[in-house]
Protein backbone atom coordinates (compact mmCIF):
# COMPACT_ATOMS: atom_id res chain seq x y z
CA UNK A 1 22.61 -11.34 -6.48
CA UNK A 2 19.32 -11.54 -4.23
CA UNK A 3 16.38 -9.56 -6.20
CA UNK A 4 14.83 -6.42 -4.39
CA UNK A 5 12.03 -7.74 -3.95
CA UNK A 6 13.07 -10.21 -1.68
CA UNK A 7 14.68 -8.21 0.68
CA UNK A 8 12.86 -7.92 4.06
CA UNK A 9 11.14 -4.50 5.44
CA UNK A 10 13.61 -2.46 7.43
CA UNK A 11 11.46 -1.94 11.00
CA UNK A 12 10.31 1.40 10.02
CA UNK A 13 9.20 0.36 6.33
CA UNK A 14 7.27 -2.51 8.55
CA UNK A 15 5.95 0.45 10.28
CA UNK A 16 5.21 2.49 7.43
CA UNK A 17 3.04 -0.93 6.23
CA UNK A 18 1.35 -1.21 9.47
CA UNK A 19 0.10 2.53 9.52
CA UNK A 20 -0.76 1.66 5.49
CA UNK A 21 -3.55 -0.81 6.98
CA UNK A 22 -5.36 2.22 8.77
CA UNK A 23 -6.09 3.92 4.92
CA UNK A 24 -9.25 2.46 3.92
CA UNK A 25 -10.33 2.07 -0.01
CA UNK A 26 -13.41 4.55 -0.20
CA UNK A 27 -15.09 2.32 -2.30
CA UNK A 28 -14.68 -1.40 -0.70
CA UNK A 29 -14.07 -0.33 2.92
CA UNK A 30 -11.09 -2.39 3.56
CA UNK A 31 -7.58 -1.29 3.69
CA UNK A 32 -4.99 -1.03 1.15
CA UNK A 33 -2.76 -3.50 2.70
CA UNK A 34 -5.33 -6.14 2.86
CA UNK A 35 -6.55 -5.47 -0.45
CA UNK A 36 -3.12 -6.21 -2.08
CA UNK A 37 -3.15 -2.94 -3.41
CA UNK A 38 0.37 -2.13 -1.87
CA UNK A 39 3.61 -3.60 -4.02
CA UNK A 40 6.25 -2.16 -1.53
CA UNK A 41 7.64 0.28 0.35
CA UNK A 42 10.93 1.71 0.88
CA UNK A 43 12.19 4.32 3.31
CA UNK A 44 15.77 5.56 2.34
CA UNK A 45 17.83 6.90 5.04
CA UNK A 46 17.07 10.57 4.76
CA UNK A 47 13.13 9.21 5.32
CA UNK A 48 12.00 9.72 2.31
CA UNK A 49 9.29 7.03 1.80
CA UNK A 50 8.41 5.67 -1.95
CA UNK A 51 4.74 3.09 -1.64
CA UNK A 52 4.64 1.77 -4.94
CA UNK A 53 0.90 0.66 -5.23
CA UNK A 54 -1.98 -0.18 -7.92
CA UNK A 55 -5.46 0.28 -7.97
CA UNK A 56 -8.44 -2.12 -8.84
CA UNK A 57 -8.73 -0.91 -12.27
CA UNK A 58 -6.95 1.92 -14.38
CA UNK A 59 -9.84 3.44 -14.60
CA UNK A 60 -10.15 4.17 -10.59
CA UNK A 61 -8.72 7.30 -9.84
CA UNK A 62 -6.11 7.90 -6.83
CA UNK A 63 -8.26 10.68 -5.39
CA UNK A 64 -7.06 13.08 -3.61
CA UNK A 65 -8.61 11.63 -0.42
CA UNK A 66 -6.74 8.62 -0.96
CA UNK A 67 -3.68 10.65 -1.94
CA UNK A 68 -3.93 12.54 1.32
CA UNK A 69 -4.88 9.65 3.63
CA UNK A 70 -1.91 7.48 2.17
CA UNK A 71 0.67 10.35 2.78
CA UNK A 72 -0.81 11.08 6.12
CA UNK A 73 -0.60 7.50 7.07
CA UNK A 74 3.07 7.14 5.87
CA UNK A 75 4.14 10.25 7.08
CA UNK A 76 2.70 9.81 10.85
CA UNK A 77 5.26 6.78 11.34
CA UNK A 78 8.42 8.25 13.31
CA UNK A 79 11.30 9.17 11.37
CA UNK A 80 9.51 9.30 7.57
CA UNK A 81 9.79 12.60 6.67
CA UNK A 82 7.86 12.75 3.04
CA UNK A 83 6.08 10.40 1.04
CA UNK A 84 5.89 9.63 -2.69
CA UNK A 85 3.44 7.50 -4.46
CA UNK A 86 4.77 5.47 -6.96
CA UNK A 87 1.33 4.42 -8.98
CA UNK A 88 1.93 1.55 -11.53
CA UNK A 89 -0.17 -1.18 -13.46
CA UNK A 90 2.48 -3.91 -13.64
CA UNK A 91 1.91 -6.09 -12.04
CA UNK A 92 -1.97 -6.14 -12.82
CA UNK A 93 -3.93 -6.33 -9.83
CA UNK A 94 -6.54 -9.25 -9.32
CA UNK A 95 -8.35 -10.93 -6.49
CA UNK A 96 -5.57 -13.37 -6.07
CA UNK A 97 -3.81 -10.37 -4.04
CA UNK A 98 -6.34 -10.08 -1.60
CA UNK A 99 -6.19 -11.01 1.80
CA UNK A 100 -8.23 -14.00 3.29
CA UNK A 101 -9.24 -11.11 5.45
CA UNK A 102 -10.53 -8.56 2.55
CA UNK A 103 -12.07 -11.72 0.55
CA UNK A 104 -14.51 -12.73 3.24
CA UNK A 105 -14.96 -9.12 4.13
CA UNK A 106 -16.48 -9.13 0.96
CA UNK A 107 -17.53 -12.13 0.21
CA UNK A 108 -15.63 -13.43 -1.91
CA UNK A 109 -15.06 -17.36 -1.32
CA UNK A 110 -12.55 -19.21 -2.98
């Protein structure tokens, strides 16, 4: 039996990650995508959207801005009709997740 995980994005959950990249972390200025922050998503067939995501640390609040911007994001993609977050801390986030994008963005190097 194939794990979840490795099952590929449906077009619209592909969509639903593409409209993700628009929602920028208020505190890094680069986009939750790129920042690894997003685990997956899954749209179910009534369009019901579940992001499962971290943050940086546990002790950075999901702030209503963010909250707003991710379901605005997630529900402006055609055919998702809500959106839950689905906030967990396993796995533990850490640069490793990052984009080569977000890292150089930032300077990280490495």
């Amino acid at each position: 039996m194939a794990d979840e995980k490795d099952t590929p994005f449906s077009p619209i959950e592909n969509k639903v990650m593409n409209a993700l990249e628009e929602v920028i972390d208020p505190e890094l200025g680069i986009d939750l995508v790129n920042l690894g922050l997003i685990y997956d998503v899954k749209v179910d067939d009534n369009g019901e959207c579940t992001v499962t995501m971290t943050l940086t640390t546990m002790g950075c609040p999901l702030g209503d801005i963010l909250n707003r911007d991710i379901t605005k994001a997630v529900t402006s993609v055609e055919g998702v009709t809500k959106c839950n977050i689905n906030l967990v801390w396993e796995p533990v986030w850490d640069l490793s997740r990052m984009s080569r994008f977000a890292k150089i963005a930032l300077g990280i190097h490495g």
